[in-house]
PDB file of N, CA and C in Angstrom:
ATOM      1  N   UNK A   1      -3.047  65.378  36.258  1.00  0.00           N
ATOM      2  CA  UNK A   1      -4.034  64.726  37.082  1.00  0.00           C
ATOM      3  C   UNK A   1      -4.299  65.524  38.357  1.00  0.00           C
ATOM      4  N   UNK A   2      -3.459  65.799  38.948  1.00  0.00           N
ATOM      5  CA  UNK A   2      -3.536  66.382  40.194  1.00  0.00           C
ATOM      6  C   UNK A   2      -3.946  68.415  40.648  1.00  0.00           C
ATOM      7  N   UNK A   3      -3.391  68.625  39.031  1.00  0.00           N
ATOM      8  CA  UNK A   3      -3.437  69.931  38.885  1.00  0.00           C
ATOM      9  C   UNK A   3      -4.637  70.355  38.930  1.00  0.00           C
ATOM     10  N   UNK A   4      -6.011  69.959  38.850  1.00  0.00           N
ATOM     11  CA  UNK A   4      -7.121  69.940  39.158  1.00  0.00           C
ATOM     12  C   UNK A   4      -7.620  70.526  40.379  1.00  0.00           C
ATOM     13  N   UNK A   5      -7.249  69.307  41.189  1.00  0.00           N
ATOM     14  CA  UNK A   5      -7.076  68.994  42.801  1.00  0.00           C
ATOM     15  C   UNK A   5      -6.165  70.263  43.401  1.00  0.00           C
ATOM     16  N   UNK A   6      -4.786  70.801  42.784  1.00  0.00           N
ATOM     17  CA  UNK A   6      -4.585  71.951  43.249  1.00  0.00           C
ATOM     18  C   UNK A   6      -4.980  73.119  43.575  1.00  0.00           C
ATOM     19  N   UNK A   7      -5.657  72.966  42.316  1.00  0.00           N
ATOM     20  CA  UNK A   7      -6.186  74.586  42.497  1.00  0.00           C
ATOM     21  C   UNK A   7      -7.208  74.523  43.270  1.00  0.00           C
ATOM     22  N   UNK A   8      -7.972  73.607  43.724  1.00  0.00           N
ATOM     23  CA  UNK A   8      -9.065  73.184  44.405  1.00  0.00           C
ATOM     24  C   UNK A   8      -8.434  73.584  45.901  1.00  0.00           C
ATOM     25  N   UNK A   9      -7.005  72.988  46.423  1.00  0.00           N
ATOM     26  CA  UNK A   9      -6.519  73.074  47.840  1.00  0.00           C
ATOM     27  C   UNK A   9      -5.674  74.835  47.031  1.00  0.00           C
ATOM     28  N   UNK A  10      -5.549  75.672  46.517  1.00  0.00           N
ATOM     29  CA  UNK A  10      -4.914  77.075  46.497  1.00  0.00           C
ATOM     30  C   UNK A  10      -6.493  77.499  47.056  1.00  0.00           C
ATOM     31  N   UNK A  11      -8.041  77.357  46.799  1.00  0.00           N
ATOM     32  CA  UNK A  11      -9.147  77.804  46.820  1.00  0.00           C
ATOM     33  C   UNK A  11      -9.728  77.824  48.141  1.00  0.00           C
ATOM     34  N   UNK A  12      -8.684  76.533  49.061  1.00  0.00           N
ATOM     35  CA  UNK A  12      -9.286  76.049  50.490  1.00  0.00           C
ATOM     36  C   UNK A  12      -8.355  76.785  51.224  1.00  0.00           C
ATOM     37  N   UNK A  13      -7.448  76.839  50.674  1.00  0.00           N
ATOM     38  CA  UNK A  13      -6.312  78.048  51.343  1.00  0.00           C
ATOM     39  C   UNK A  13      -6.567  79.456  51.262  1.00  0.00           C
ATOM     40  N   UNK A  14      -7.070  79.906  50.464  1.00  0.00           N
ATOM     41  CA  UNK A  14      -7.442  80.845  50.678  1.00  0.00           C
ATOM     42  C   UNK A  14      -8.673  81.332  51.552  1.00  0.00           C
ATOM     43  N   UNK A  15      -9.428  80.443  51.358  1.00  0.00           N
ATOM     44  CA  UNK A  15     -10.621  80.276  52.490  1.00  0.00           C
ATOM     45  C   UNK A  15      -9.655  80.557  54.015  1.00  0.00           C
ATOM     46  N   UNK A  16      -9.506  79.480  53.993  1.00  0.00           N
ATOM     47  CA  UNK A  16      -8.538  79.840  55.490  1.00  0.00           C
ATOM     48  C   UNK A  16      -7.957  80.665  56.194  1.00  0.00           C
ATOM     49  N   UNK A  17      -6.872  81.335  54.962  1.00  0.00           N
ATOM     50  CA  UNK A  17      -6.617  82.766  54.982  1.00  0.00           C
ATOM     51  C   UNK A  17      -7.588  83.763  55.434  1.00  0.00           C
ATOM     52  N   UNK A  18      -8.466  83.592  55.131  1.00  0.00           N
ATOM     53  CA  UNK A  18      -9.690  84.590  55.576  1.00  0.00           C
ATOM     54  C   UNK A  18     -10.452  84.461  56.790  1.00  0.00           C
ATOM     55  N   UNK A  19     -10.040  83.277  57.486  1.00  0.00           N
ATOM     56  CA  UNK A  19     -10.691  82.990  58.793  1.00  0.00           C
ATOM     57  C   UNK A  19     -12.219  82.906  58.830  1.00  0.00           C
ATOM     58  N   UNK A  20     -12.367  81.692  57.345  1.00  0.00           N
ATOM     59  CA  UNK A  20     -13.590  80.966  57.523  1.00  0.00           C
ATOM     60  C   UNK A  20     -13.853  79.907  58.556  1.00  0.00           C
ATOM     61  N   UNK A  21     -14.814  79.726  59.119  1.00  0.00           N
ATOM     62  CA  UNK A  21     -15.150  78.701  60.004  1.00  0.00           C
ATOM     63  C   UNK A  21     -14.698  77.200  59.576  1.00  0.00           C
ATOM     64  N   UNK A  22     -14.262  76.309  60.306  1.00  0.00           N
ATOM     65  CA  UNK A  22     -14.359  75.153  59.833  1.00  0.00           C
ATOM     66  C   UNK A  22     -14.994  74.232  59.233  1.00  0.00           C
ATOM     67  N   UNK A  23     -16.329  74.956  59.681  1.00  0.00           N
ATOM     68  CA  UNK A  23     -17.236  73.688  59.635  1.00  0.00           C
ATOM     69  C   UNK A  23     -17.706  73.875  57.887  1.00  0.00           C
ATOM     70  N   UNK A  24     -17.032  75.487  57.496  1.00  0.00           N
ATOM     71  CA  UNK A  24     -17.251  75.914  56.325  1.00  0.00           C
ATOM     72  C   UNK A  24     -16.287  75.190  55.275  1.00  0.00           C
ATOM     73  N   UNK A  25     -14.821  75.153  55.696  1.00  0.00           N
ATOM     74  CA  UNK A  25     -13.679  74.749  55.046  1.00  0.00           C
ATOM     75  C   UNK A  25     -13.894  73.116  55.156  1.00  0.00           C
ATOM     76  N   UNK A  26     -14.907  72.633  55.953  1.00  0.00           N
ATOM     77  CA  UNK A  26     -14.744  71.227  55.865  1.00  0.00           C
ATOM     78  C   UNK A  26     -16.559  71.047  54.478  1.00  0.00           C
ATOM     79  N   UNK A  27     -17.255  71.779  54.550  1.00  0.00           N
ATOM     80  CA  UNK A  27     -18.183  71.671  53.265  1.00  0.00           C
ATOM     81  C   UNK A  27     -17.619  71.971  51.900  1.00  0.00           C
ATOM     82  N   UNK A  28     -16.665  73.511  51.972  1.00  0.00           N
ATOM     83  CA  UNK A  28     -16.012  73.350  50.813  1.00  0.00           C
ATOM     84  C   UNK A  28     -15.344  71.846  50.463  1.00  0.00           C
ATOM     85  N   UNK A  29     -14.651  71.448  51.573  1.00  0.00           N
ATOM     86  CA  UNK A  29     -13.870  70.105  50.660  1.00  0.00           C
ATOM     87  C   UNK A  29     -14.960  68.913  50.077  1.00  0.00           C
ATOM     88  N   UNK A  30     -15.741  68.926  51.101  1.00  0.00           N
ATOM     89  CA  UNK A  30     -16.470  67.790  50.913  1.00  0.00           C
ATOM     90  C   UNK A  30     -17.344  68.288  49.508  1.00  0.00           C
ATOM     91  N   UNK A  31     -17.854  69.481  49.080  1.00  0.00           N
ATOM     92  CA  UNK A  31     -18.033  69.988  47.860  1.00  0.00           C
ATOM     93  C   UNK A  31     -17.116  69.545  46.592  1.00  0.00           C
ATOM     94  N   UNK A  32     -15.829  70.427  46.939  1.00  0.00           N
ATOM     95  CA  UNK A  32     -14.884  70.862  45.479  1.00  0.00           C
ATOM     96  C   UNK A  32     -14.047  69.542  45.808  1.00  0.00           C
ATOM     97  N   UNK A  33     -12.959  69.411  46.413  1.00  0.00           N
ATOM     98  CA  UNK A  33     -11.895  69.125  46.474  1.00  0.00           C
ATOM     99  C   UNK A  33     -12.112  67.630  46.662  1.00  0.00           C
ATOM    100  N   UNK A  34     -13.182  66.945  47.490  1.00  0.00           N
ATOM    101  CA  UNK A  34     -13.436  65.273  47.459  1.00  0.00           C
ATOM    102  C   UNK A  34     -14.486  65.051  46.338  1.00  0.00           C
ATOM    103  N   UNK A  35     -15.243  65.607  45.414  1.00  0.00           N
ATOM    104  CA  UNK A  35     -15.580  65.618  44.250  1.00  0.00           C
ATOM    105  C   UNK A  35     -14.578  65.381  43.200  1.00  0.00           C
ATOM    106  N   UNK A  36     -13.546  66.615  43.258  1.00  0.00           N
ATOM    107  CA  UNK A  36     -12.569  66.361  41.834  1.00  0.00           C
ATOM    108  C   UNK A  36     -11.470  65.026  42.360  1.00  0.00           C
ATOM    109  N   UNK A  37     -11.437  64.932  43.341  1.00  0.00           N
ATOM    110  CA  UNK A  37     -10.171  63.623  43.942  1.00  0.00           C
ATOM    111  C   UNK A  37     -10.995  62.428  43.724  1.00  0.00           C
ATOM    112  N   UNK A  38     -12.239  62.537  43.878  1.00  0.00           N
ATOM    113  CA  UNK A  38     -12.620  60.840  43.754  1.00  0.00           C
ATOM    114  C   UNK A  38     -13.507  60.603  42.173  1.00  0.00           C
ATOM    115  N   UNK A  39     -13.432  62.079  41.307  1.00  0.00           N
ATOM    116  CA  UNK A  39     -13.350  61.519  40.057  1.00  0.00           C
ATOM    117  C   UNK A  39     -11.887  61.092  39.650  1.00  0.00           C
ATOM    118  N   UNK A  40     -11.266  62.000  39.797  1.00  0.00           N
ATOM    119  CA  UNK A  40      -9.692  61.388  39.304  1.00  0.00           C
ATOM    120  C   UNK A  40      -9.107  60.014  39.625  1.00  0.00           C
ATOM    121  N   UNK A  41      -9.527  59.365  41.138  1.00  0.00           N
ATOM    122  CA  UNK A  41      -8.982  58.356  42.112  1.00  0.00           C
ATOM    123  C   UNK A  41      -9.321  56.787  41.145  1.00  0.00           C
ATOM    124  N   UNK A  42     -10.694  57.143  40.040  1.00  0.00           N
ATOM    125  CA  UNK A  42     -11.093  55.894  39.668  1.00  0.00           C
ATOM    126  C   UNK A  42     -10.185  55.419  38.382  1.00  0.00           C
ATOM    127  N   UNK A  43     -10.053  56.724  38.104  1.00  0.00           N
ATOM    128  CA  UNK A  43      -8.852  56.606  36.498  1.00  0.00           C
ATOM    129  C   UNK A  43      -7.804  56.526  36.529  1.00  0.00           C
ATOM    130  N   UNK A  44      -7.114  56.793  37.890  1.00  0.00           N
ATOM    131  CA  UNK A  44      -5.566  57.122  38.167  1.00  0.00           C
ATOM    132  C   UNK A  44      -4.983  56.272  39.099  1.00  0.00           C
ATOM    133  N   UNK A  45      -5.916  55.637  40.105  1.00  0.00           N
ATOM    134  CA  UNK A  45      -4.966  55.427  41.117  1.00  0.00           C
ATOM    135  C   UNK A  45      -4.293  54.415  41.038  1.00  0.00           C
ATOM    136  N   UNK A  46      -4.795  53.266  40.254  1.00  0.00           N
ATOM    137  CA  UNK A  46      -4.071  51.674  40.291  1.00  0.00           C
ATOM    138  C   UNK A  46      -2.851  51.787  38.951  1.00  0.00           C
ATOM    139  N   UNK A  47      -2.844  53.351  38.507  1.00  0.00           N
ATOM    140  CA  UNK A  47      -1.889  53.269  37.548  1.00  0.00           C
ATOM    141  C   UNK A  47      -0.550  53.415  37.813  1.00  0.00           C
ATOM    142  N   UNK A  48       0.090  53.839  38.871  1.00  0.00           N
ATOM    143  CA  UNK A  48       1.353  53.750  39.438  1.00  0.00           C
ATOM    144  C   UNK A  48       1.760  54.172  41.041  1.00  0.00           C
ATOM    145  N   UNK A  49       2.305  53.629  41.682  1.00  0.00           N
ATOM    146  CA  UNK A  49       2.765  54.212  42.628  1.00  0.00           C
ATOM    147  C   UNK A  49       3.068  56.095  43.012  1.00  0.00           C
ATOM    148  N   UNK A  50       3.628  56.223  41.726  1.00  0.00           N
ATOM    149  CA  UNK A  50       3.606  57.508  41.295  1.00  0.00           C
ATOM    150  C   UNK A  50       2.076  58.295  41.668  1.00  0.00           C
ATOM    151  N   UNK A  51       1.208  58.050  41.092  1.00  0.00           N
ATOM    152  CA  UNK A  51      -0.250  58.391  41.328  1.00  0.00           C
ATOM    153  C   UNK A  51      -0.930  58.208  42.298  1.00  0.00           C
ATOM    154  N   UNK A  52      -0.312  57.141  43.333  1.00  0.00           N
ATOM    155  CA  UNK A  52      -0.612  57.251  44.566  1.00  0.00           C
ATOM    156  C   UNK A  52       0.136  58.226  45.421  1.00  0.00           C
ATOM    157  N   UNK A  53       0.961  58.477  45.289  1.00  0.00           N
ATOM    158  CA  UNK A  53       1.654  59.652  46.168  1.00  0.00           C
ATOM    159  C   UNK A  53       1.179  60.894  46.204  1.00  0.00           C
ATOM    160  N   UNK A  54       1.018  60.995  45.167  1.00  0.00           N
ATOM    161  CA  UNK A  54       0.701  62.641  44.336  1.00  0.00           C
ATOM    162  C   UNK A  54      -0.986  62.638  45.086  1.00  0.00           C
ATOM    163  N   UNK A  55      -1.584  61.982  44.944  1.00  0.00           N
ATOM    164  CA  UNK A  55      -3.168  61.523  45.809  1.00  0.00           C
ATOM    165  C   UNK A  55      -2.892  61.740  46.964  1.00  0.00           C
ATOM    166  N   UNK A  56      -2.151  60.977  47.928  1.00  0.00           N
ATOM    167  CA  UNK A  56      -2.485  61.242  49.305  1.00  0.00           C
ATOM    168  C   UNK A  56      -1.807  62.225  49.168  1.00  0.00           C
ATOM    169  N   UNK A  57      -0.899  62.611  49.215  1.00  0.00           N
ATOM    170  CA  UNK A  57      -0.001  63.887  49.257  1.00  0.00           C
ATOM    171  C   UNK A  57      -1.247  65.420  49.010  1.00  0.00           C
ATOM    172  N   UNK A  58      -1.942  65.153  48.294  1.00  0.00           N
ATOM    173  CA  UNK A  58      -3.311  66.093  48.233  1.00  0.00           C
ATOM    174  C   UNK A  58      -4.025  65.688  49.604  1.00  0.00           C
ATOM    175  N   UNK A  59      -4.321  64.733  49.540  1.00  0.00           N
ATOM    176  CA  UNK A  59      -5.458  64.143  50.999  1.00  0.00           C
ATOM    177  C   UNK A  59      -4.276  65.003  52.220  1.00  0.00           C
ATOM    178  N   UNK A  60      -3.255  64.861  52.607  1.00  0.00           N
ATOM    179  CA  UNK A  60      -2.435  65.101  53.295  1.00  0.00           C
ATOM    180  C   UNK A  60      -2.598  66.742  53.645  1.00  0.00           C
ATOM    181  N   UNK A  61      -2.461  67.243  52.800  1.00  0.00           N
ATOM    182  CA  UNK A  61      -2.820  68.907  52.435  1.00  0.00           C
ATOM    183  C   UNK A  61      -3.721  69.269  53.440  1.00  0.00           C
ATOM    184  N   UNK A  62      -5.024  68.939  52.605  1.00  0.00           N
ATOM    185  CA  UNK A  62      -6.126  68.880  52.891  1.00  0.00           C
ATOM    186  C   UNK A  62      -6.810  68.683  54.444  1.00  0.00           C
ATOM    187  N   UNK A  63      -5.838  67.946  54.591  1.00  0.00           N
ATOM    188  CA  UNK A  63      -5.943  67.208  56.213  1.00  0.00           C
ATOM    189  C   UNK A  63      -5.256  68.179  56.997  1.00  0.00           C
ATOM    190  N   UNK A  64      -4.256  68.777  56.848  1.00  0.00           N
ATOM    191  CA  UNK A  64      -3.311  69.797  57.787  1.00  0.00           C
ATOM    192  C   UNK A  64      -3.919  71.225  57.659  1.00  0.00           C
ATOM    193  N   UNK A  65      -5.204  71.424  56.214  1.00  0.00           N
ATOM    194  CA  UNK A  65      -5.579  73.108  56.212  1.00  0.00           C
ATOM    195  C   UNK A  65      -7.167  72.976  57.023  1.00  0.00           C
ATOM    196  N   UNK A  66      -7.526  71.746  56.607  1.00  0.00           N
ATOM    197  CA  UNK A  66      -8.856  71.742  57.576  1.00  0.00           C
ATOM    198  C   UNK A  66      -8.899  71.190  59.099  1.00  0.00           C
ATOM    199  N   UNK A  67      -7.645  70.326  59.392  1.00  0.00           N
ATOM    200  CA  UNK A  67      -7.559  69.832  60.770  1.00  0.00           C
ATOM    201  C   UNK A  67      -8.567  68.837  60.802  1.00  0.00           C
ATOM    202  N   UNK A  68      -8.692  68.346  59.932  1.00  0.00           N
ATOM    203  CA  UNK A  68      -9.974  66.844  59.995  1.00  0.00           C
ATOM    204  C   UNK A  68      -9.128  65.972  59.723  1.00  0.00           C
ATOM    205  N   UNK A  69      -9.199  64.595  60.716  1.00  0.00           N
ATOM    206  CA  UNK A  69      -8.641  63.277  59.788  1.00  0.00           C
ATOM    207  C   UNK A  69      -9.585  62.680  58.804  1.00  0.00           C
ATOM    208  N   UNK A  70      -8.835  62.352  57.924  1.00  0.00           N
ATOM    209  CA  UNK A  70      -9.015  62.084  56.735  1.00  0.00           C
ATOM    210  C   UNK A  70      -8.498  60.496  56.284  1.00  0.00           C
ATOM    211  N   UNK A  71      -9.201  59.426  56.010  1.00  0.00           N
ATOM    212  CA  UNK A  71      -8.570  57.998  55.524  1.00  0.00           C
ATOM    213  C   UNK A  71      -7.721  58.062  54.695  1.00  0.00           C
ATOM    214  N   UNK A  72      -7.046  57.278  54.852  1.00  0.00           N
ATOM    215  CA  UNK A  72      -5.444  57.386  53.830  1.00  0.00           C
ATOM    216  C   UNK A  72      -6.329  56.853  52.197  1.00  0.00           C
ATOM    217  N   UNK A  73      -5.603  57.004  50.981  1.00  0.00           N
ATOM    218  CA  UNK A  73      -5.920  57.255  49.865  1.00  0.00           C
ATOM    219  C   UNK A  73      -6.365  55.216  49.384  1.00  0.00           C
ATOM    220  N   UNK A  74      -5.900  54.869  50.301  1.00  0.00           N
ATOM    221  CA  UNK A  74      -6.115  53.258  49.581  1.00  0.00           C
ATOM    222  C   UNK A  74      -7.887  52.961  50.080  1.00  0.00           C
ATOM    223  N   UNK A  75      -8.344  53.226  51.058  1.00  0.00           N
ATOM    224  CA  UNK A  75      -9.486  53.488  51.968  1.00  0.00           C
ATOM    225  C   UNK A  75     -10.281  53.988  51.038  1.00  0.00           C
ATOM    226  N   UNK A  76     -10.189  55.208  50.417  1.00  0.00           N
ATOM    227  CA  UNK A  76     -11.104  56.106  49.853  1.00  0.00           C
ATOM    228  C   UNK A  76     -11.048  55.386  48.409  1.00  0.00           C
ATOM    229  N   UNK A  77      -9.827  54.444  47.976  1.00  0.00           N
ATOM    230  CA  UNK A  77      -9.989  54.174  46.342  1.00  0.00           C
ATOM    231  C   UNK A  77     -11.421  52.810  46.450  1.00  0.00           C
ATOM    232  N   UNK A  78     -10.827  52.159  47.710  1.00  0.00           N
ATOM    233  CA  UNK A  78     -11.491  50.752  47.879  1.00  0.00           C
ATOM    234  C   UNK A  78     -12.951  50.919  47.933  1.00  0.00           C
ATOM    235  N   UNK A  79     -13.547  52.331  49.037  1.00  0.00           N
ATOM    236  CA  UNK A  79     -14.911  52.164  48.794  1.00  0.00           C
ATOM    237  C   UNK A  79     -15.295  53.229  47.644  1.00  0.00           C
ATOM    238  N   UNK A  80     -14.497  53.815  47.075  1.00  0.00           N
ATOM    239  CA  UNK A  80     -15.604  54.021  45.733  1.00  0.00           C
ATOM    240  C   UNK A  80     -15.513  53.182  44.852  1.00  0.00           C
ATOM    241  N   UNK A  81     -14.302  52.487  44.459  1.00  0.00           N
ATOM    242  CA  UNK A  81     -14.298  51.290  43.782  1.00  0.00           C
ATOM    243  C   UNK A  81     -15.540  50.166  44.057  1.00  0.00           C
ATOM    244  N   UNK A  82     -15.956  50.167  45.261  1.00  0.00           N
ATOM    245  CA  UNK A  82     -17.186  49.238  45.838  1.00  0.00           C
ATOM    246  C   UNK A  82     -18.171  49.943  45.597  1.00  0.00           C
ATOM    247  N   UNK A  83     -18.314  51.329  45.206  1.00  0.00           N
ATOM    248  CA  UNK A  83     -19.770  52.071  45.334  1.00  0.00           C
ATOM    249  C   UNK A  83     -19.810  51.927  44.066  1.00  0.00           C
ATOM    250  N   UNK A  84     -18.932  51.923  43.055  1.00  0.00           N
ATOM    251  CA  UNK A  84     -19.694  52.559  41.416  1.00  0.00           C
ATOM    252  C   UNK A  84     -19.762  50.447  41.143  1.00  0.00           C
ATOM    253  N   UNK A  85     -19.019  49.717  41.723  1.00  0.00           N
ATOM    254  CA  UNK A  85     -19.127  47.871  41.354  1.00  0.00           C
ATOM    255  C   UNK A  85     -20.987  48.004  41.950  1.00  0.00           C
ATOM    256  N   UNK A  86     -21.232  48.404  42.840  1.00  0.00           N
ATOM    257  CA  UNK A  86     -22.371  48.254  43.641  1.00  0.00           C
ATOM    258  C   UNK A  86     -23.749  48.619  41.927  1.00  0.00           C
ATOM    259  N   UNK A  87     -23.072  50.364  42.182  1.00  0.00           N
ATOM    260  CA  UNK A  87     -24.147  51.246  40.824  1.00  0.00           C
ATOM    261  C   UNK A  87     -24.155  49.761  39.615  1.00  0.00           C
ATOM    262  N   UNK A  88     -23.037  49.273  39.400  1.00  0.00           N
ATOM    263  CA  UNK A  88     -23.195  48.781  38.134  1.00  0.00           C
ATOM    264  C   UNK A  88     -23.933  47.589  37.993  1.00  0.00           C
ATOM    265  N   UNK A  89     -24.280  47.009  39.595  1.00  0.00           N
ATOM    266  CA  UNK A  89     -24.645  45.668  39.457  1.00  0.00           C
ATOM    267  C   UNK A  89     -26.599  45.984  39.405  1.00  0.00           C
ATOM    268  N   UNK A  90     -26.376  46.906  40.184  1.00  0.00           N
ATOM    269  CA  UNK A  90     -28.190  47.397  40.331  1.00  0.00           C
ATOM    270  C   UNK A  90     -28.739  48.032  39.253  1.00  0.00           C
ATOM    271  N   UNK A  91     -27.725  48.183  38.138  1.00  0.00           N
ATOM    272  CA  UNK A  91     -28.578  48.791  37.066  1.00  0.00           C
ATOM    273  C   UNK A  91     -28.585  47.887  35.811  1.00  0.00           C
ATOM    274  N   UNK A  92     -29.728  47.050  35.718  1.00  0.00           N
ATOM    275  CA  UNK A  92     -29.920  46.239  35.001  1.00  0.00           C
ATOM    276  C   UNK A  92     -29.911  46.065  33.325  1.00  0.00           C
ATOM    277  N   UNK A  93     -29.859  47.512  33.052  1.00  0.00           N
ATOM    278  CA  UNK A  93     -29.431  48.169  31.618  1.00  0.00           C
ATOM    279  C   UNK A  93     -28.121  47.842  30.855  1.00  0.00           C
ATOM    280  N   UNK A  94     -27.525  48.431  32.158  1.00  0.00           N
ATOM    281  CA  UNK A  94     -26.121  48.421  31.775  1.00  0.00           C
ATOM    282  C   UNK A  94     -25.193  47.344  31.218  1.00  0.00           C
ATOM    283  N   UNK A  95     -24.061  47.929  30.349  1.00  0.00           N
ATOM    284  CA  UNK A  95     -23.609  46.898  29.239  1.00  0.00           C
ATOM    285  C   UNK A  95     -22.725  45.594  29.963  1.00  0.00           C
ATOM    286  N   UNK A  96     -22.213  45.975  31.424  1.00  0.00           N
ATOM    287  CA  UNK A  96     -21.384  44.872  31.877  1.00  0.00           C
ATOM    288  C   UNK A  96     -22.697  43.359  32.552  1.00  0.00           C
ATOM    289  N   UNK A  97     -23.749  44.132  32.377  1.00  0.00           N
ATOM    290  CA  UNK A  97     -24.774  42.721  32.903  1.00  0.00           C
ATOM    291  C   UNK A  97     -25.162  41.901  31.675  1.00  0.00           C
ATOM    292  N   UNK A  98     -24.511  40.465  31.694  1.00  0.00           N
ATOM    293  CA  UNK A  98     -24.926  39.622  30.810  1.00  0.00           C
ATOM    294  C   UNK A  98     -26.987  39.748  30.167  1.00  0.00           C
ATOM    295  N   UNK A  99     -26.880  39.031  29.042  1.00  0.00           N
ATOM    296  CA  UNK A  99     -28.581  39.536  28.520  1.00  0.00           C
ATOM    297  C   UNK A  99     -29.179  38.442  29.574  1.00  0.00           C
ATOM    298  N   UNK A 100     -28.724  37.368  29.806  1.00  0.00           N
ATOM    299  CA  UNK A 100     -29.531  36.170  30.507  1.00  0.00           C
ATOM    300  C   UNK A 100     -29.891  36.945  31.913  1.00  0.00           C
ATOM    301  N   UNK A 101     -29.334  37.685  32.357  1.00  0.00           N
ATOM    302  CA  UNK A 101     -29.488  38.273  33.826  1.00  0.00           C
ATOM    303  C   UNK A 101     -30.509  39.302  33.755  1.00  0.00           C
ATOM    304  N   UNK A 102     -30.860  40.335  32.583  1.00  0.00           N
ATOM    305  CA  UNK A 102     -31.454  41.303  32.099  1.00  0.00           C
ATOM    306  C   UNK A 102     -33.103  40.812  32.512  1.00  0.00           C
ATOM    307  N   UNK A 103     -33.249  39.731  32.014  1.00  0.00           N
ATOM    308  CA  UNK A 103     -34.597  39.573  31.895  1.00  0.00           C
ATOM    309  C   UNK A 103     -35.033  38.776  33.065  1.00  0.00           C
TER     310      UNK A 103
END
């Protein structure tokens, strides 16, 4: 799960290494590294304690190579958990909306 997300923070580290700007190392994340964490966050996170560690423990990283605070991992599960409940209710297609509501 996380091995993803690694190589994503070996990619921001190396950025760094090179004495990219911040404002650069903070687009890469918001690009690569909060892309692959908040696909993983919807499949993984309520599955163990275990999977929460290993998560912030990335967010944590992340937070000490770019020097940005960053919301702890329960924060970031809650509002995408609220953003894709949100997608699912506005799309009237979709299989979780009863047929009586459809029309």
């Amino acid at each position: 799960m996380a091995n993803k997300t690694h190589q994503c923070l070996c990619f921001l580290r190396r950025l760094k290494k090179f004495g990219i700007s911040p404002i650069t190392l903070t687009n890469f994340h918001s690009g690569a590294v909060e892309s692959n964490l908040l696909g993983r966050i919807t499949a993984w996170f309520g599955n163990s304690s275990k999977s929460k560690k290993k998560l912030q423990k990335v967010v944590d990283i992340v937070q000490t190579i770019t020097k940005i605070n960053l919301p702890f991992i329960d924060s970031i599960y809650t509002s995408c958990c609220l953003g894709k409940a949100t997608s699912i209710i506005k799309d009237k297609s979709h299989s979780a909306i009863p047929i009586r509501q459809k029309e």
